[in-house]
PDB file of N, CA and C in Angstrom:
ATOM      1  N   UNK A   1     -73.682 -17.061 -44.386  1.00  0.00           N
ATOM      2  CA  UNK A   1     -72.556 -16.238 -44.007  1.00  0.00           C
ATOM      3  C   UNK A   1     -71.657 -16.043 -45.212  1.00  0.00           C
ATOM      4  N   UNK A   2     -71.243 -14.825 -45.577  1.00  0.00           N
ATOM      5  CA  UNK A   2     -70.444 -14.685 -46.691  1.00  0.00           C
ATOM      6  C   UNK A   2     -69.213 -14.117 -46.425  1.00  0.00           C
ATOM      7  N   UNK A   3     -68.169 -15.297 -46.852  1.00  0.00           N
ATOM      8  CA  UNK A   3     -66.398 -15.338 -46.318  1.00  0.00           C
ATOM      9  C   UNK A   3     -65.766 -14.220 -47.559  1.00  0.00           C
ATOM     10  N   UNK A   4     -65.346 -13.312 -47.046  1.00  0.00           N
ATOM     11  CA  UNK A   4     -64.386 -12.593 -47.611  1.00  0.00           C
ATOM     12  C   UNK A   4     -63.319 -12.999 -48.150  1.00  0.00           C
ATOM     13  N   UNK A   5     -62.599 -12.297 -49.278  1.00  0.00           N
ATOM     14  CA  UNK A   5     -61.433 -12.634 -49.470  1.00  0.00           C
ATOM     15  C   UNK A   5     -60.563 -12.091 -48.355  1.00  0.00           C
ATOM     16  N   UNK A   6     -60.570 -11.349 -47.413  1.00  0.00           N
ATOM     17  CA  UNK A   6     -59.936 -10.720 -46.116  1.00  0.00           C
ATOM     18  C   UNK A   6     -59.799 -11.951 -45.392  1.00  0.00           C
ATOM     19  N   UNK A   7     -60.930 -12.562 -45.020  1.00  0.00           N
ATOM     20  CA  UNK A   7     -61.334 -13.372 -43.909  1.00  0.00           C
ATOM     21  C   UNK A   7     -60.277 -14.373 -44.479  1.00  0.00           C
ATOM     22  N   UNK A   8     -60.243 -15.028 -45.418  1.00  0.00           N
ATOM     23  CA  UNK A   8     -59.576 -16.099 -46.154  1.00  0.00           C
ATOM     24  C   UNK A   8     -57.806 -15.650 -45.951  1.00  0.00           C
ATOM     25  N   UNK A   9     -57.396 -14.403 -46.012  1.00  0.00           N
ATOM     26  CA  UNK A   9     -56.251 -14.193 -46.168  1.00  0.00           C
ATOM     27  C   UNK A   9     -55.770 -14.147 -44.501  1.00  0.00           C
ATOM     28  N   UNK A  10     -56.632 -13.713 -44.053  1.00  0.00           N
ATOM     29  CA  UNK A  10     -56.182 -13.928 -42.630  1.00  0.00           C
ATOM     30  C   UNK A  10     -55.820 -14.840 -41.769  1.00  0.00           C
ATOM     31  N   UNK A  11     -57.241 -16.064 -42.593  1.00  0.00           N
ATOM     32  CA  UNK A  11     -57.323 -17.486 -41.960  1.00  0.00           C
ATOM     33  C   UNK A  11     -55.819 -18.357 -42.603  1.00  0.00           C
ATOM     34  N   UNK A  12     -55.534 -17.938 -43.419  1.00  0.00           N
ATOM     35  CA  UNK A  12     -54.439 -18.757 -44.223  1.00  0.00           C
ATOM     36  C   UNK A  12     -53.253 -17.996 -43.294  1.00  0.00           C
ATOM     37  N   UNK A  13     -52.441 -16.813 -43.776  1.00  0.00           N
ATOM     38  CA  UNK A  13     -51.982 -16.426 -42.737  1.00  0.00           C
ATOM     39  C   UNK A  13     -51.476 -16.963 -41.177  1.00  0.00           C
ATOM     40  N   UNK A  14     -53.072 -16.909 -40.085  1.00  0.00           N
ATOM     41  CA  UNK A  14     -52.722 -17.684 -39.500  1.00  0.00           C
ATOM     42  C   UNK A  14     -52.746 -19.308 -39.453  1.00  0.00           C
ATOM     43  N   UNK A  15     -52.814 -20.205 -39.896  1.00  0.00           N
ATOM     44  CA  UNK A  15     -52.286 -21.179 -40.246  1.00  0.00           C
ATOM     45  C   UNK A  15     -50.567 -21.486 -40.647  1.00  0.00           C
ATOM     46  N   UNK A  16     -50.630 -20.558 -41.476  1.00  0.00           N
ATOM     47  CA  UNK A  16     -48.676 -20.331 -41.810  1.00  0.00           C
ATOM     48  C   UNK A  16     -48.353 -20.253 -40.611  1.00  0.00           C
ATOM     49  N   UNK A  17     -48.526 -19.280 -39.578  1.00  0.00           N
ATOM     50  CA  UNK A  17     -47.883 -18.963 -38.353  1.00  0.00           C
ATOM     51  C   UNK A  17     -47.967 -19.996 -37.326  1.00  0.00           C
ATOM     52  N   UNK A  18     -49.020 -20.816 -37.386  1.00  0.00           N
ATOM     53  CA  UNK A  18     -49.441 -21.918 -36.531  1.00  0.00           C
ATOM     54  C   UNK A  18     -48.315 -22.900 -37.321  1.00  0.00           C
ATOM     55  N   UNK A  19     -48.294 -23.219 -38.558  1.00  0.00           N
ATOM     56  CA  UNK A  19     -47.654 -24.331 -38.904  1.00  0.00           C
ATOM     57  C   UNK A  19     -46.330 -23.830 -38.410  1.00  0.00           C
ATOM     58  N   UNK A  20     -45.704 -22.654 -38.314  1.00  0.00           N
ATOM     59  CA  UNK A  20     -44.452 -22.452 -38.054  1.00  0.00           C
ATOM     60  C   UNK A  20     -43.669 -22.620 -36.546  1.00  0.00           C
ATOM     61  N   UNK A  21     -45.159 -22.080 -35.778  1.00  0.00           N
ATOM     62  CA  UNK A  21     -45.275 -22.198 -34.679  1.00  0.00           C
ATOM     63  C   UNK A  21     -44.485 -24.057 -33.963  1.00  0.00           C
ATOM     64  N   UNK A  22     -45.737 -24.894 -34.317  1.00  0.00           N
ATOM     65  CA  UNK A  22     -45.604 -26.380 -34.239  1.00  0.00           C
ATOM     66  C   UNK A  22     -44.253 -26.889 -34.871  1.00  0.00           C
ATOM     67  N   UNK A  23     -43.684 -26.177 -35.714  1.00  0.00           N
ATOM     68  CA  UNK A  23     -41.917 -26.493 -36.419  1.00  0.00           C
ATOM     69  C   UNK A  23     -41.402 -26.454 -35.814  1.00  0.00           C
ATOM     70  N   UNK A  24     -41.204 -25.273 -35.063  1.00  0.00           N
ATOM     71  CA  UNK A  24     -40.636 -24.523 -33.736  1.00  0.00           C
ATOM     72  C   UNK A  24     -40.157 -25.376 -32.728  1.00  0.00           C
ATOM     73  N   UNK A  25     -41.743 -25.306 -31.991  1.00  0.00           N
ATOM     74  CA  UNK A  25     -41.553 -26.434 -30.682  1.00  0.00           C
ATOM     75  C   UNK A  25     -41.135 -28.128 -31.000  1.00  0.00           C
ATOM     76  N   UNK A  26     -40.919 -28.710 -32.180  1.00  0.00           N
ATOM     77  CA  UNK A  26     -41.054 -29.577 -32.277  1.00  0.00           C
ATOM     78  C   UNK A  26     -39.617 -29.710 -32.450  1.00  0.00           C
ATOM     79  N   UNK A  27     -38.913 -28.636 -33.425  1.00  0.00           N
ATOM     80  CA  UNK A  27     -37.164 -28.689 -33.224  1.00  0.00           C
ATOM     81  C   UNK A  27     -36.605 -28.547 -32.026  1.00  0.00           C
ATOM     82  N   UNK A  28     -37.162 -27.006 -31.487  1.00  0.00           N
ATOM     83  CA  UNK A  28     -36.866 -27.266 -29.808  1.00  0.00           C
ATOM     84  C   UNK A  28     -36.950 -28.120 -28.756  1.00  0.00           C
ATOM     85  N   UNK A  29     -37.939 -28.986 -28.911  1.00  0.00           N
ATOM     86  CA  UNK A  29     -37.992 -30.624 -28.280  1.00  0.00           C
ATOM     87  C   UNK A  29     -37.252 -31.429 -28.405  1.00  0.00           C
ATOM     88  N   UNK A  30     -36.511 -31.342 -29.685  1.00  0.00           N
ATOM     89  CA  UNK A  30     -34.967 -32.490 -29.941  1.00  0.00           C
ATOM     90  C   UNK A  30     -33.890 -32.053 -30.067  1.00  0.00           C
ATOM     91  N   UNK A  31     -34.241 -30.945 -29.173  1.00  0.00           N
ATOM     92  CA  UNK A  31     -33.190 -30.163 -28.074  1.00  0.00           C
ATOM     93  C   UNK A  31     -31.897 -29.321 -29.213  1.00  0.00           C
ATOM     94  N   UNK A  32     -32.725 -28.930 -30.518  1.00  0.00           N
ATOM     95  CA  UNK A  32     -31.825 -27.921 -31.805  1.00  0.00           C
ATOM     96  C   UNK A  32     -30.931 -28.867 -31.835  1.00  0.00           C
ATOM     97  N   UNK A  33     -31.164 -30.280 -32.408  1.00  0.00           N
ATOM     98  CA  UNK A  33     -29.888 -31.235 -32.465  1.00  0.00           C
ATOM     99  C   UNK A  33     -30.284 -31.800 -34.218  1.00  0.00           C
ATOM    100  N   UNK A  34     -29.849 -31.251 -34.982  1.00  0.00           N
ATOM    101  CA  UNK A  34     -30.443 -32.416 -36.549  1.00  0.00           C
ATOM    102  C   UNK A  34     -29.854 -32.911 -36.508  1.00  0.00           C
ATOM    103  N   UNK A  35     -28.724 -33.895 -35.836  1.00  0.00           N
ATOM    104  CA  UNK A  35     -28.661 -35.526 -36.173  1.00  0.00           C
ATOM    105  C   UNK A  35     -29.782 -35.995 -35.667  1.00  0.00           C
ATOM    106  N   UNK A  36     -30.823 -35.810 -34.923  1.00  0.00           N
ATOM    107  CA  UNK A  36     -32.181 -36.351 -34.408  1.00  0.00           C
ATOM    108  C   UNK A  36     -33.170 -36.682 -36.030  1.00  0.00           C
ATOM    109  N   UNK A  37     -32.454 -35.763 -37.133  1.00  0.00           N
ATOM    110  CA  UNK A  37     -33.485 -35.786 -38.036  1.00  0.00           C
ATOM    111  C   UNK A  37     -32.363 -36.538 -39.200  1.00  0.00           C
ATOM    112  N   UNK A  38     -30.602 -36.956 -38.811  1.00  0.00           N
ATOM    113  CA  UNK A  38     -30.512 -37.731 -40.265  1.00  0.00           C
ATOM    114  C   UNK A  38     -31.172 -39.004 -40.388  1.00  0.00           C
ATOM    115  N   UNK A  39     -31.209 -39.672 -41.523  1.00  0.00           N
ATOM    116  CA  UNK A  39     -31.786 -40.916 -41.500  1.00  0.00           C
ATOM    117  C   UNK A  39     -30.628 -42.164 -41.371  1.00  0.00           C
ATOM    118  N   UNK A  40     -30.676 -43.228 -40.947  1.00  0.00           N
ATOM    119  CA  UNK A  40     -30.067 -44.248 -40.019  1.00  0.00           C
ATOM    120  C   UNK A  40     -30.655 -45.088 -40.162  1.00  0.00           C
ATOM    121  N   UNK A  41     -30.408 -46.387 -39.636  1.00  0.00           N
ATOM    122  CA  UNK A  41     -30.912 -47.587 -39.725  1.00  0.00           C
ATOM    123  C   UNK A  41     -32.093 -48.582 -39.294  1.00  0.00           C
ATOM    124  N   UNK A  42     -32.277 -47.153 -38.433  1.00  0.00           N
ATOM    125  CA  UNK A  42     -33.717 -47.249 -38.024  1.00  0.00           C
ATOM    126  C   UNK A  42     -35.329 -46.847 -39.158  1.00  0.00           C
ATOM    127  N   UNK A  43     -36.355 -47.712 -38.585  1.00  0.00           N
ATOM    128  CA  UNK A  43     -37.498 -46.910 -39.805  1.00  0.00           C
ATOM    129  C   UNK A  43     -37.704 -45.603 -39.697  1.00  0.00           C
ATOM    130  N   UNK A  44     -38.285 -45.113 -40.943  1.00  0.00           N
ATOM    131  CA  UNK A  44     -38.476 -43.652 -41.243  1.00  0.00           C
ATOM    132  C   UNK A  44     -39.863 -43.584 -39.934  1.00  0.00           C
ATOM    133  N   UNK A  45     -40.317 -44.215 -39.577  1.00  0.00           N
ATOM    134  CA  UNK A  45     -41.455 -43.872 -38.385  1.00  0.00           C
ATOM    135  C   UNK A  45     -40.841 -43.490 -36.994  1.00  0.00           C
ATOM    136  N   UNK A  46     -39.849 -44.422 -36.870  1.00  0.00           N
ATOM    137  CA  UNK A  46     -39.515 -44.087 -35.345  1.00  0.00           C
ATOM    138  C   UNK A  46     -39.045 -42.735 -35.159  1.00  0.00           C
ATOM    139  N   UNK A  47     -39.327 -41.516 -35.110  1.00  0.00           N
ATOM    140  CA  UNK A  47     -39.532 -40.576 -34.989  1.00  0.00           C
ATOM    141  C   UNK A  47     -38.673 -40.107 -33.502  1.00  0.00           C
ATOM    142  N   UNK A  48     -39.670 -40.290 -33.003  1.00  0.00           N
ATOM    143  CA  UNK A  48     -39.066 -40.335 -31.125  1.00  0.00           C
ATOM    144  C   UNK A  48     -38.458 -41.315 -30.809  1.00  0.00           C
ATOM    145  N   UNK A  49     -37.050 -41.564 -29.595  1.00  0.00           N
ATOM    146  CA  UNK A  49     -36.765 -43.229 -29.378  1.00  0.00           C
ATOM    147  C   UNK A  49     -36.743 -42.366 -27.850  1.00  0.00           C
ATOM    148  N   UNK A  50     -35.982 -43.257 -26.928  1.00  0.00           N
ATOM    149  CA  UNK A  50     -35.603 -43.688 -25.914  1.00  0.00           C
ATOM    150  C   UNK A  50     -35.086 -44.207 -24.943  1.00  0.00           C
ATOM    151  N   UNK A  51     -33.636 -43.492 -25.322  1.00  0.00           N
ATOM    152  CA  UNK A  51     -32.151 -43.807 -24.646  1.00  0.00           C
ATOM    153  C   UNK A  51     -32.235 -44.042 -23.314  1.00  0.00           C
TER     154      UNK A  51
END
């Protein structure tokens, strides 16, 4: 099978839109709040908690 430079620009493309996509829902999940994202005294892993 021989990949185009089309095919390639498309596939990249959507990927950008997918990665932007997943940014998206993932800010909208911590409800458009960035103190969810300053850093604190907690580890850089705990990501999610549970008030």
């Amino acid at each position: 099978m021989k990949i185009g430079k089309k095919f390639v620009v498309k596939l990249s493309l959507a990927f950008i839109i997918l990665g932007i996509t997943f940014s998206f829902l993932g800010f909208a999940s911590s409800g458009f709040d960035t103190d969810n994202y300053k850093t604190n005294q907690n580890n850089w892993y705990r990501v999610v908690r549970f008030d």
